[in-house]
Protein backbone atom coordinates (compact mmCIF):
# COMPACT_ATOMS: atom_id res chain seq x y z
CA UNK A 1 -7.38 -12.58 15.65
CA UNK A 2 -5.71 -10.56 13.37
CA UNK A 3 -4.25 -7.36 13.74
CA UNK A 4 -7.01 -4.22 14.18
CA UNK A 5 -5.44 -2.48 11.21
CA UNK A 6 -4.89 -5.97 9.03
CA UNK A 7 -7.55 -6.00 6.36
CA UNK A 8 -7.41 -9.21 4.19
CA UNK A 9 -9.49 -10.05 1.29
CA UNK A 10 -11.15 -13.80 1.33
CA UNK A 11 -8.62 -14.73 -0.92
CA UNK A 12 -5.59 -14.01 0.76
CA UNK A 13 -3.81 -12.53 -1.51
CA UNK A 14 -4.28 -8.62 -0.86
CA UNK A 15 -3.62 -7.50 2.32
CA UNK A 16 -4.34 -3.38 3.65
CA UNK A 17 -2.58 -2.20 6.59
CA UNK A 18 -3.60 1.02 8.58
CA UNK A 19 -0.46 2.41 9.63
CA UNK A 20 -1.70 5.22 11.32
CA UNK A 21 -4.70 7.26 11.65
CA UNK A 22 -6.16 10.20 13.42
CA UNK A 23 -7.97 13.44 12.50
CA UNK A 24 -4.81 14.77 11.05
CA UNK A 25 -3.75 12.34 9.30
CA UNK A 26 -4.73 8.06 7.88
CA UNK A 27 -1.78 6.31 6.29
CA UNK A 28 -2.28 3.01 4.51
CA UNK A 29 0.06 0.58 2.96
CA UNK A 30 -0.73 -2.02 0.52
CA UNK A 31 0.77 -5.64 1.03
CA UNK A 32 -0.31 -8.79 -0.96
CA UNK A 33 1.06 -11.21 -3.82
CA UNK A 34 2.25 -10.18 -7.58
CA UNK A 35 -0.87 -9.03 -9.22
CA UNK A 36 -2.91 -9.17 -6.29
CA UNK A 37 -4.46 -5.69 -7.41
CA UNK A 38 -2.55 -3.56 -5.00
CA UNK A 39 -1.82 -0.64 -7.42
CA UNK A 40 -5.45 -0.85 -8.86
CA UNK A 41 -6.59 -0.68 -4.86
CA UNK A 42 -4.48 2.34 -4.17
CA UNK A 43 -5.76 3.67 -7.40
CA UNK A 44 -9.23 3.41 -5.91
CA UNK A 45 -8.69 4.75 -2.75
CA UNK A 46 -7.31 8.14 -4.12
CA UNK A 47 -9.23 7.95 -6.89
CA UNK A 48 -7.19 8.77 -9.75
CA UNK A 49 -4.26 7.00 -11.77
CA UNK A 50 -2.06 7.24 -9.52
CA UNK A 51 0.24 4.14 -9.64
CA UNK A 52 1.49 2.37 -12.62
CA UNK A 53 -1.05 -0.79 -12.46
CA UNK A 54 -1.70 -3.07 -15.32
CA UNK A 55 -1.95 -7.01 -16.47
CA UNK A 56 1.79 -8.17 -16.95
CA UNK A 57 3.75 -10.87 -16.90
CA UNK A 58 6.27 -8.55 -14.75
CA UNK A 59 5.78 -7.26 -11.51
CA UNK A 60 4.68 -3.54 -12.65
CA UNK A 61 5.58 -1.82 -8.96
CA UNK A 62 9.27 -2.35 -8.35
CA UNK A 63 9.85 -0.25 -5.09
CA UNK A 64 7.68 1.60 -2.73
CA UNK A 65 5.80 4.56 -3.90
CA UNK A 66 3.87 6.92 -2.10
CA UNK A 67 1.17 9.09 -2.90
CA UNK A 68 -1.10 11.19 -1.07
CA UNK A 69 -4.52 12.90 -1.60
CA UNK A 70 -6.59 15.34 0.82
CA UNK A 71 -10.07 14.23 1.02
CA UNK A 72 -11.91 16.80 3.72
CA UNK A 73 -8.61 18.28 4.58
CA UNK A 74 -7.13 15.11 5.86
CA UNK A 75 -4.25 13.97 4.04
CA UNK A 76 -4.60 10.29 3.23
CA UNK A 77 -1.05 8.70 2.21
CA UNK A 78 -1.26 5.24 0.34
CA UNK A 79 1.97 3.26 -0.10
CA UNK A 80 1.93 0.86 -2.68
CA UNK A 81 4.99 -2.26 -2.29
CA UNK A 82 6.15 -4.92 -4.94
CA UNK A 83 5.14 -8.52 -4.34
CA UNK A 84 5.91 -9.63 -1.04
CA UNK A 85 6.34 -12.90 -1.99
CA UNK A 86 8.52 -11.86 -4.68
CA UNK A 87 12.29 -13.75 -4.25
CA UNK A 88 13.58 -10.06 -4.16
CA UNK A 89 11.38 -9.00 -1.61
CA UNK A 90 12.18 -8.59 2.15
CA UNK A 91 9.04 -7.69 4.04
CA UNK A 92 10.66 -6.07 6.61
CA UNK A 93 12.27 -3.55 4.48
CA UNK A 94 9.11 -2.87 2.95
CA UNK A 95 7.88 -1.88 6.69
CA UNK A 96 10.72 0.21 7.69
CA UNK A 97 10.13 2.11 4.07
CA UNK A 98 6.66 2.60 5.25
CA UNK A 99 7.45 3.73 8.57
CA UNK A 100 10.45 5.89 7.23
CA UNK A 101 8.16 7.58 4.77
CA UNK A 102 6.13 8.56 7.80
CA UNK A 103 9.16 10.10 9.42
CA UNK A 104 9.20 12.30 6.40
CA UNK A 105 5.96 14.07 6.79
């Protein structure tokens, strides 16, 4: 059974994980493969044009970004990552970014 904040699409290849949440605050980081759609999905969810997010033969997110939007004055963060399965990539840096970016707030 997968983790309670793990949501993964049928495919497999995006992959949305609740760091935190309560009435104060709802963090959410975006995993998943090269061109996966995880800038697009972060797009989405704070509905504007937020992260860089296009069709390229590049990976278009290098490093982590945050971003954050209120929506009924609860501040929803959404970190966006590069590729995880990127050579580059180490997956636990990624989550210690994540986490450390929640140390920040």
């Amino acid at each position: 059974m997968p983790h309670p904040g793990l949501q993964d699409s049928e495919d497999g290849k995006l992959i949305i994980f609740i760091i935190y949440k309560n009435y104060l605050l709802f963090w959410i980081m975006l995993f998943g493969k090269s061109g996966a759609g995880k800038s697009l999905s972060g797009n989405t969810i704070l509905c504007r044009q937020a992260f860089e997010s296009g069709m390229k033969l590049t990976r278009v997110t290098q490093h982590c970004e945050k971003k954050v939007v209120i929506v009924e004055n609860v501040p929803v963060t959404v970190i966006d990552t590069p590729g995880i399965f990127a050579k580059d990539v180490n997956v636990t840096h990624l989550t210690a970014t994540g986490s450390s970016y929640k140390s920040l707030d």
